[in-house]
C-alpha atoms as a PDB file:
ATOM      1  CA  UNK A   1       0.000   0.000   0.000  1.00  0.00           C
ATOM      2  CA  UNK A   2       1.341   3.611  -1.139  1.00  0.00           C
ATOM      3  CA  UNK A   3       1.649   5.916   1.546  1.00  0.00           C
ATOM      4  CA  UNK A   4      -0.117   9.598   0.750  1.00  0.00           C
ATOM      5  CA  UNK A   5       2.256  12.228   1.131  1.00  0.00           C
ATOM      6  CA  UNK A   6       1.752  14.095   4.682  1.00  0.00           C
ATOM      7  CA  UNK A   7       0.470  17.353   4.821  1.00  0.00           C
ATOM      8  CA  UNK A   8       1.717  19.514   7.716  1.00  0.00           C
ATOM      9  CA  UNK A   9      -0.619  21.714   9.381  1.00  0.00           C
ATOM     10  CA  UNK A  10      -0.627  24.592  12.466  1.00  0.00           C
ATOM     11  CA  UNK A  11      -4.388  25.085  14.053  1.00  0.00           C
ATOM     12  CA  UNK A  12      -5.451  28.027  16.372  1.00  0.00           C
ATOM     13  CA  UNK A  13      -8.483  28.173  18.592  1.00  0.00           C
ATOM     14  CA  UNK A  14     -10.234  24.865  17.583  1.00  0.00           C
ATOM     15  CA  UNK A  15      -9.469  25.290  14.207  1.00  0.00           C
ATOM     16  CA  UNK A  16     -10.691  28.591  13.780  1.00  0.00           C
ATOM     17  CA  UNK A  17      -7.832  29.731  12.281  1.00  0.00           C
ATOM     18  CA  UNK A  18      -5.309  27.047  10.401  1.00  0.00           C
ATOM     19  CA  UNK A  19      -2.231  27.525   8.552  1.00  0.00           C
ATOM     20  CA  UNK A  20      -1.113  24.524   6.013  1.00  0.00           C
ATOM     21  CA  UNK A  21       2.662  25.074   5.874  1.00  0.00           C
ATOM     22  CA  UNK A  22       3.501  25.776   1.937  1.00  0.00           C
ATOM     23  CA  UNK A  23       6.528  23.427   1.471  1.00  0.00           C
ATOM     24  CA  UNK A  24       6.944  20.206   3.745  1.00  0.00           C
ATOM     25  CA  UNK A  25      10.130  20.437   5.940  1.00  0.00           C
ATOM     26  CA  UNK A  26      12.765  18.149   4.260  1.00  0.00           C
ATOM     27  CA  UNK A  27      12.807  16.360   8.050  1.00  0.00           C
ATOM     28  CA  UNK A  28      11.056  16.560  11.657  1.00  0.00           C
ATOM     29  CA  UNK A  29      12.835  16.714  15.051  1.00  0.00           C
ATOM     30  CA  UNK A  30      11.426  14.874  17.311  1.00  0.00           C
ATOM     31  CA  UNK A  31      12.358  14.774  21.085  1.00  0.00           C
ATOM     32  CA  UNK A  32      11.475  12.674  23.569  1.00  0.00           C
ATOM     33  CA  UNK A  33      12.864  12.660  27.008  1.00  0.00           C
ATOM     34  CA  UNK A  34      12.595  11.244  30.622  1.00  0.00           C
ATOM     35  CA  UNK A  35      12.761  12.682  34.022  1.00  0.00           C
ATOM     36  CA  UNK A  36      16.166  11.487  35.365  1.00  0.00           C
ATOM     37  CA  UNK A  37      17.901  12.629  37.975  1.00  0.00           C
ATOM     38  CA  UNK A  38      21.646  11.423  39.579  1.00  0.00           C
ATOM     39  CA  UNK A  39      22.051  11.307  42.951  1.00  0.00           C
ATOM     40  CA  UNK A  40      25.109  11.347  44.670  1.00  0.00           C
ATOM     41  CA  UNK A  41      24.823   9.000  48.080  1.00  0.00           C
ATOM     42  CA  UNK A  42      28.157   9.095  50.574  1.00  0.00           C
ATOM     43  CA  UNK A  43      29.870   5.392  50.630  1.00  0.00           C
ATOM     44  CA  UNK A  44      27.677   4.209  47.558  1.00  0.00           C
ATOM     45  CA  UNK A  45      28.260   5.942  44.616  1.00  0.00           C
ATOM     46  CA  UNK A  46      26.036   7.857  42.009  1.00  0.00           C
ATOM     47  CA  UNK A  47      22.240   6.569  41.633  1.00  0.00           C
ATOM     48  CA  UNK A  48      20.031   7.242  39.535  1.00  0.00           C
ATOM     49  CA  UNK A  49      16.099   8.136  40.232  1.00  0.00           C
ATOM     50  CA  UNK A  50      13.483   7.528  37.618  1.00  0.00           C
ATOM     51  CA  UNK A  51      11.439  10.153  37.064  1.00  0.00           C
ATOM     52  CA  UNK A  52       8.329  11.038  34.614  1.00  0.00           C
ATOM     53  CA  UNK A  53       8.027  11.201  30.881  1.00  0.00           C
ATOM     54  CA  UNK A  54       8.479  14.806  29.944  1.00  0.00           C
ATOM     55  CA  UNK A  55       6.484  16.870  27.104  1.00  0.00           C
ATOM     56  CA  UNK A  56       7.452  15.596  23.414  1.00  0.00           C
ATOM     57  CA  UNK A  57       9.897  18.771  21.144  1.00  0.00           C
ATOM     58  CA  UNK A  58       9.358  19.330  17.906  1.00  0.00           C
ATOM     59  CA  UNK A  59      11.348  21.642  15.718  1.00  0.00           C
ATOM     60  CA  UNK A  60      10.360  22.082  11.768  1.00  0.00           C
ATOM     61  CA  UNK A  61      12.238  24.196   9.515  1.00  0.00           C
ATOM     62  CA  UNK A  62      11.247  24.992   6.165  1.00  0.00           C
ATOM     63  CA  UNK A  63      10.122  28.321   4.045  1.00  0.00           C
ATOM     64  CA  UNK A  64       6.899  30.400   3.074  1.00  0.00           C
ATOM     65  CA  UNK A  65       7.851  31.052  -0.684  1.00  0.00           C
ATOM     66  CA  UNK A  66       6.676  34.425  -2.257  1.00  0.00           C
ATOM     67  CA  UNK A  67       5.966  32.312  -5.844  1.00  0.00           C
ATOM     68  CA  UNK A  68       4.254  28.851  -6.312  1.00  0.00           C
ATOM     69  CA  UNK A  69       6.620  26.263  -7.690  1.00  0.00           C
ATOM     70  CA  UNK A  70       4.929  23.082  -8.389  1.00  0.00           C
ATOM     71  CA  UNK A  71       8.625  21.026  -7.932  1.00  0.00           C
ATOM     72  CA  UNK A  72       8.510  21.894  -3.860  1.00  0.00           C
ATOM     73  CA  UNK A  73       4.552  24.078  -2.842  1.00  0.00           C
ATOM     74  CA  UNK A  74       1.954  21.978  -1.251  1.00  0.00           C
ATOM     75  CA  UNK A  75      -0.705  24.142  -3.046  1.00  0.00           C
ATOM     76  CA  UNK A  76      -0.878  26.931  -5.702  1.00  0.00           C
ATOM     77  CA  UNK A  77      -2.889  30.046  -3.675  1.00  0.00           C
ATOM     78  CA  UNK A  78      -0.159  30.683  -1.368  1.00  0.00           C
ATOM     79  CA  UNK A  79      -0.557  33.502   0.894  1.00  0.00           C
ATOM     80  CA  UNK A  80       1.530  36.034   1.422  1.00  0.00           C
ATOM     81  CA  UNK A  81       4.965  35.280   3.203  1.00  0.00           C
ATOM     82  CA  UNK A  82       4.719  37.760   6.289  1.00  0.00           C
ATOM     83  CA  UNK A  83       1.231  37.314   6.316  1.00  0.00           C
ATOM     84  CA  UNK A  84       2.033  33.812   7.508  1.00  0.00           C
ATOM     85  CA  UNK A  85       4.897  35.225  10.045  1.00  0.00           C
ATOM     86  CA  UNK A  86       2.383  37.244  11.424  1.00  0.00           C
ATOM     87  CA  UNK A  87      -0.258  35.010  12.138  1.00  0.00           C
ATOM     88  CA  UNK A  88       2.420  32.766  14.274  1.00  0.00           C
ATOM     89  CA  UNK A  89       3.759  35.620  16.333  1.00  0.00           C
ATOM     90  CA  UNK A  90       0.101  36.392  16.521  1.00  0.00           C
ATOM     91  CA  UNK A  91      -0.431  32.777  17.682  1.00  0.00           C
ATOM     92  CA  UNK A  92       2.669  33.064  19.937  1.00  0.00           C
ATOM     93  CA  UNK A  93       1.993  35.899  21.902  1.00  0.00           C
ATOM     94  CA  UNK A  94      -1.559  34.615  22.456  1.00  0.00           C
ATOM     95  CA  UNK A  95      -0.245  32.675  25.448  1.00  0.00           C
ATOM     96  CA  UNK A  96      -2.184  29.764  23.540  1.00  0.00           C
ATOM     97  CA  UNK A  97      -1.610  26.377  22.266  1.00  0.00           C
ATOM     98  CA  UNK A  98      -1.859  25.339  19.115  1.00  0.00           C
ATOM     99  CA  UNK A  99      -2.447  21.808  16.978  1.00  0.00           C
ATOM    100  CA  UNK A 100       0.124  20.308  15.051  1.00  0.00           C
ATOM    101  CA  UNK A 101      -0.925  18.181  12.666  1.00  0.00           C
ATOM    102  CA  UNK A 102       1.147  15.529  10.547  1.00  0.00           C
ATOM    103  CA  UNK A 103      -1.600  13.843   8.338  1.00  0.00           C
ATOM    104  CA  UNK A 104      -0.853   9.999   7.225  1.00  0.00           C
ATOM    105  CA  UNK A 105       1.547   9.969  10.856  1.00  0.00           C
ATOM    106  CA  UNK A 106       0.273   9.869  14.393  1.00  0.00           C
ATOM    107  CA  UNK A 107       1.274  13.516  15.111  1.00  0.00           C
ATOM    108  CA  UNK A 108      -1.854  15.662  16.263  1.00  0.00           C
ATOM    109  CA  UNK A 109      -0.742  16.861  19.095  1.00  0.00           C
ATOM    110  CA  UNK A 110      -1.399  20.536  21.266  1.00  0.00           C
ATOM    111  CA  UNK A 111       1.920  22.363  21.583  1.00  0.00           C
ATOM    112  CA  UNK A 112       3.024  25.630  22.518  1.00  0.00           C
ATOM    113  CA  UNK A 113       5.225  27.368  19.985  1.00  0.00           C
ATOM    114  CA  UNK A 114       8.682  27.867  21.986  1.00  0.00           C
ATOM    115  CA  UNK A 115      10.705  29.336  19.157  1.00  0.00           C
ATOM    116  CA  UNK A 116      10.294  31.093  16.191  1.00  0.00           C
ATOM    117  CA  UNK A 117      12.842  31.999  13.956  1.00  0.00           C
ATOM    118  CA  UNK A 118      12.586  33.446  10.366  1.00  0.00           C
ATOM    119  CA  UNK A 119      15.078  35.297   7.764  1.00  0.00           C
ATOM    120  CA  UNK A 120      14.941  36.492   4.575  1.00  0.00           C
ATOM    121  CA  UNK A 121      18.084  35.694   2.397  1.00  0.00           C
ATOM    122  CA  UNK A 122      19.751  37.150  -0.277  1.00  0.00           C
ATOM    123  CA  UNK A 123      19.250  35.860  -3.886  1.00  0.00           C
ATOM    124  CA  UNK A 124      15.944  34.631  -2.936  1.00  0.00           C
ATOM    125  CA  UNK A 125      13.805  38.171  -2.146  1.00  0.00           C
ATOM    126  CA  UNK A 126      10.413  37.532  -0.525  1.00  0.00           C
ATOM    127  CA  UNK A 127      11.082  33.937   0.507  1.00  0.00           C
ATOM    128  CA  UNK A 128      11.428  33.163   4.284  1.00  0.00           C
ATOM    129  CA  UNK A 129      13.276  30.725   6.246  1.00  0.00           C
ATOM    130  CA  UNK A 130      12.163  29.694   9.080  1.00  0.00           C
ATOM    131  CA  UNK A 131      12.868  27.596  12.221  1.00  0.00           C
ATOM    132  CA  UNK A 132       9.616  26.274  14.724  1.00  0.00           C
ATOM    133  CA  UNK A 133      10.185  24.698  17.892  1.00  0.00           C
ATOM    134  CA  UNK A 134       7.283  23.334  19.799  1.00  0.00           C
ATOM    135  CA  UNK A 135       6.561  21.350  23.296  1.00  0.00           C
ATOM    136  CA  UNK A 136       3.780  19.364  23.833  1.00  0.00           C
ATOM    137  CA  UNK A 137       0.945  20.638  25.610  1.00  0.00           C
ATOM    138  CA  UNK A 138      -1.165  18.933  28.881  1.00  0.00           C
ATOM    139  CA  UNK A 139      -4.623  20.831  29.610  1.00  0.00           C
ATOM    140  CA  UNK A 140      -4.824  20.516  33.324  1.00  0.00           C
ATOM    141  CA  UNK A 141      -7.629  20.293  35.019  1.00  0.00           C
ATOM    142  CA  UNK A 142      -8.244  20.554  38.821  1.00  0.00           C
ATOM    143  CA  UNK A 143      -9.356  17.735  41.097  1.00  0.00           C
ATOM    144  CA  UNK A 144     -13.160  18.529  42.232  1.00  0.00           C
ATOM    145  CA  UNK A 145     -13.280  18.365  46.276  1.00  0.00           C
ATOM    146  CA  UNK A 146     -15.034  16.047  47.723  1.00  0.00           C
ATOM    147  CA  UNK A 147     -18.085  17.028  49.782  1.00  0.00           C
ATOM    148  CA  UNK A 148     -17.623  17.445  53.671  1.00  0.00           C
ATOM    149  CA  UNK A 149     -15.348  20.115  52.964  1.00  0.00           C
ATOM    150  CA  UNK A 150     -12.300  17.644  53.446  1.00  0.00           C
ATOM    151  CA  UNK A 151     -12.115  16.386  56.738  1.00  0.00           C
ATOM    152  CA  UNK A 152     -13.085  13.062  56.956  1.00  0.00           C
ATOM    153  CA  UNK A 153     -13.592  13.474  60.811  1.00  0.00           C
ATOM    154  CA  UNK A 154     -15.949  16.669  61.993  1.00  0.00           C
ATOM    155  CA  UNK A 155     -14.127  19.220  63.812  1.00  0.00           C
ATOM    156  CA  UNK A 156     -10.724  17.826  63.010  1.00  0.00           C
ATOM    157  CA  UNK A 157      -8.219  20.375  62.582  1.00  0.00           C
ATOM    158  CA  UNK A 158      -6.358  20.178  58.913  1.00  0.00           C
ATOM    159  CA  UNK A 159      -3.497  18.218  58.735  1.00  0.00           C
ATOM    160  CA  UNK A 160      -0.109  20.613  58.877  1.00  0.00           C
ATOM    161  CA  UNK A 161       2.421  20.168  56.099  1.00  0.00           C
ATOM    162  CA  UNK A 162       5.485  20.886  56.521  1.00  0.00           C
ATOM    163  CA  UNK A 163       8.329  21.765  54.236  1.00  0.00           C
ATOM    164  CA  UNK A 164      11.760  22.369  54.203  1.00  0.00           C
ATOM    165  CA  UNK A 165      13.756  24.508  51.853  1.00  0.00           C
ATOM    166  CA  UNK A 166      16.248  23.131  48.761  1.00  0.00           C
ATOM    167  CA  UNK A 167      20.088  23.402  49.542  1.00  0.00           C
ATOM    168  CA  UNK A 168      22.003  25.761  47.915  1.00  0.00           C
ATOM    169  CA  UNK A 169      23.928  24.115  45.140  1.00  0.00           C
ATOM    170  CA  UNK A 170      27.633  24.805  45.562  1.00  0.00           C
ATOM    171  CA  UNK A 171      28.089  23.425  41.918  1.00  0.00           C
ATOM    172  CA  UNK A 172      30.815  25.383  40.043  1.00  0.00           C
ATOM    173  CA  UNK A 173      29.201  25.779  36.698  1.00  0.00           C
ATOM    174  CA  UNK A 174      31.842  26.269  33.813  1.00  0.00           C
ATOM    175  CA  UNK A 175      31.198  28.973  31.448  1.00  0.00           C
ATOM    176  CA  UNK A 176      32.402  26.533  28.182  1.00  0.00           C
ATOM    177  CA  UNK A 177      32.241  23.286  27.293  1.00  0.00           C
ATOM    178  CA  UNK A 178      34.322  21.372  24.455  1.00  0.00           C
ATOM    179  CA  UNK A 179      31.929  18.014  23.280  1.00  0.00           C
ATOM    180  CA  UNK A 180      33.770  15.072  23.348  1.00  0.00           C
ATOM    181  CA  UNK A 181      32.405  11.472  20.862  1.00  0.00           C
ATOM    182  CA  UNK A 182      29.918   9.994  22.998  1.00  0.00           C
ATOM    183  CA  UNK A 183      28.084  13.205  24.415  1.00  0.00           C
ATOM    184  CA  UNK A 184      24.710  14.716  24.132  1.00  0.00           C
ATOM    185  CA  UNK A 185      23.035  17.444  25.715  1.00  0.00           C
ATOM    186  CA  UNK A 186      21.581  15.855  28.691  1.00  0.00           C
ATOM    187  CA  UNK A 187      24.685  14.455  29.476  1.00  0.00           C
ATOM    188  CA  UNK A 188      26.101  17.911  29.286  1.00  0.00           C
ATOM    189  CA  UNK A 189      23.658  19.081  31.331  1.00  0.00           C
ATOM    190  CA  UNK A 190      23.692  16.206  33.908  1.00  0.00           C
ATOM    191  CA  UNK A 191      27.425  16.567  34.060  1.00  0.00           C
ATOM    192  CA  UNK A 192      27.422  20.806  34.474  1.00  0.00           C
ATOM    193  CA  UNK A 193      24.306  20.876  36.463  1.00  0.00           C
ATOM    194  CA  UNK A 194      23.207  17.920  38.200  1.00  0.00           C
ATOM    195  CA  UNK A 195      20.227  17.305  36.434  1.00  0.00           C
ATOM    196  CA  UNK A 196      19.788  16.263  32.246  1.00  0.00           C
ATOM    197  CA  UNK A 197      16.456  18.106  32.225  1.00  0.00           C
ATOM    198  CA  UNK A 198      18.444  21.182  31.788  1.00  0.00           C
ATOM    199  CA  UNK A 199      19.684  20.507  28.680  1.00  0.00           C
ATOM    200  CA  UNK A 200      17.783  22.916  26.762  1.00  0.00           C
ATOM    201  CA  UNK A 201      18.879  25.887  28.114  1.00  0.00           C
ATOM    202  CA  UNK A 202      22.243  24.911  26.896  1.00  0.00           C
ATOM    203  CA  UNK A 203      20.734  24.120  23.383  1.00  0.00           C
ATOM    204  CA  UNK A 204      18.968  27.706  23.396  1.00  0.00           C
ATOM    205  CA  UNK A 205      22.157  29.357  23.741  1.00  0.00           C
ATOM    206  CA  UNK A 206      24.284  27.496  21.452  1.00  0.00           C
ATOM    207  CA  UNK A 207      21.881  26.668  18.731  1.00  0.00           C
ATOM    208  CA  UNK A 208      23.753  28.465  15.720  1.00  0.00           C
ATOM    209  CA  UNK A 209      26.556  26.334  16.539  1.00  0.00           C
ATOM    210  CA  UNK A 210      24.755  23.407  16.888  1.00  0.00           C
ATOM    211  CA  UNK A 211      22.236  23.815  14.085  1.00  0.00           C
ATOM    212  CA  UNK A 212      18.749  22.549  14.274  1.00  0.00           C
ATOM    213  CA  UNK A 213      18.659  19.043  15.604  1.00  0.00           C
ATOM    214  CA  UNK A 214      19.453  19.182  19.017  1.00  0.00           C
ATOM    215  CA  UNK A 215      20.579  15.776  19.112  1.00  0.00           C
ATOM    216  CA  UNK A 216      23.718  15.867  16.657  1.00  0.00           C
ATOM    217  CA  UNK A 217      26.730  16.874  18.190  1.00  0.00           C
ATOM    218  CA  UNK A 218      29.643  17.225  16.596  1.00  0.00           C
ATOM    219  CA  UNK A 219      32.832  16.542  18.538  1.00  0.00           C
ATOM    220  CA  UNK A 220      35.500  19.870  19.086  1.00  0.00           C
ATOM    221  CA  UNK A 221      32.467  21.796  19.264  1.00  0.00           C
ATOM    222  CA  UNK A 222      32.790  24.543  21.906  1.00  0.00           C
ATOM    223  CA  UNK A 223      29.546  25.259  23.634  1.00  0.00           C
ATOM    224  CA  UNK A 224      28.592  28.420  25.849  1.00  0.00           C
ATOM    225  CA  UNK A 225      27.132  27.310  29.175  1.00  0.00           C
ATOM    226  CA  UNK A 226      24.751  29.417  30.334  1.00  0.00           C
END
């Protein structure tokens, strides 16, 4: 069986408002991490503590094209370059998630639009290039109380909880990094920080010398830790 060519779409308010990205990105970034974290434990050595499955990345990069071109466009009645830019910053800025659709794959998912990065390059005037990362979104919804209000005994007095504050990390964080074979970003991040999850603020700051799949590194590559 043939498999239809997917069709890569970007929906707003329940669909209200939809943009059908002109040409489909030559690949899609997808990330998928877990909650980790390393614990150091006097006498016994490093463990590690399993945490939960965290949000799903996406990044897309492709163009809006000012001219159809039947060899790469989707569709012929294109609209008009910044037109498009505009309704994502609109989107963005909206506080909002949107839908991101992948027809013929099992993407159709609610993300929030982290990144959004555009130019418009010389030789090629009124095409942009662009760059789109997004994180999976989870609508929350709060837990109904239960009648009684609480207390499962009347007149008991609520139960006190009580909390004690984080340590102070006394980690020396370096300002650079050089990647060595073998590494990726969480175990940059694990290694600088204590914790993996971190490893996107190191990606934000170095992603022109990374480039736009977080998860190729290139050994000798010097990287600015934030």
């Amino acid at each position: 069986m043939v498999r239809k060519k997917p069709q890569f779409w970007l929906k707003y308010n329940n669909g209200a408002e939809t943009l059908w990205l002109p040409v489909n990105p030559e690949t899609i970034s997808v990330s998928s991490t877990f909650g980790y974290e390393d614990i150091e434990i006097s006498n016994l050595g490093e463990y590690t503590m399993l945490g939960n499955p965290r949000q799903k990345e996406f990044t897309v990069s492709s163009l809006f094209p000012r001219d159809y071109n039947a060899s790469y466009c989707e569709y012929s009645k294109l609209r008009d370059p910044w037109e498009c830019v505009k309704l994502i910053e609109d989107w963005q800025n909206s506080g909002k998630p949107v839908r991101f659709v992948v027809t013929n794959t099992p993407i159709n998912t609610a993300v929030t639009i982290r990144s959004f990065e555009y130019e418009e390059r010389g030789g090629e005037p009124g095409d942009i290039y662009y760059t789109l990362d997004l994180k999976e979104y989870v609508f929350v919804t709060a837990p109904k109380k239960s009648g009684g209000g609480g207390s499962s005994k009347p007149g008991a007095a609520p139960k006190k909880i009580e909390t004690k504050g984080k340590r102070p990390s006394t980690r020396e964080v370096p300002k650079t990094y050089v990647v060595k074979t073998g590494d990726s970003l969480f175990k940059i991040a694990a290694a600088v920080y204590g914790k993996g999850d971190n490893w996107r603020k190191i990606y934000d700051k170095n992603k022109k010398v990374i480039g736009a799949n977080p998860n190729v590194l290139k050994p000798g590559q010097k990287l600015v830790i934030p």
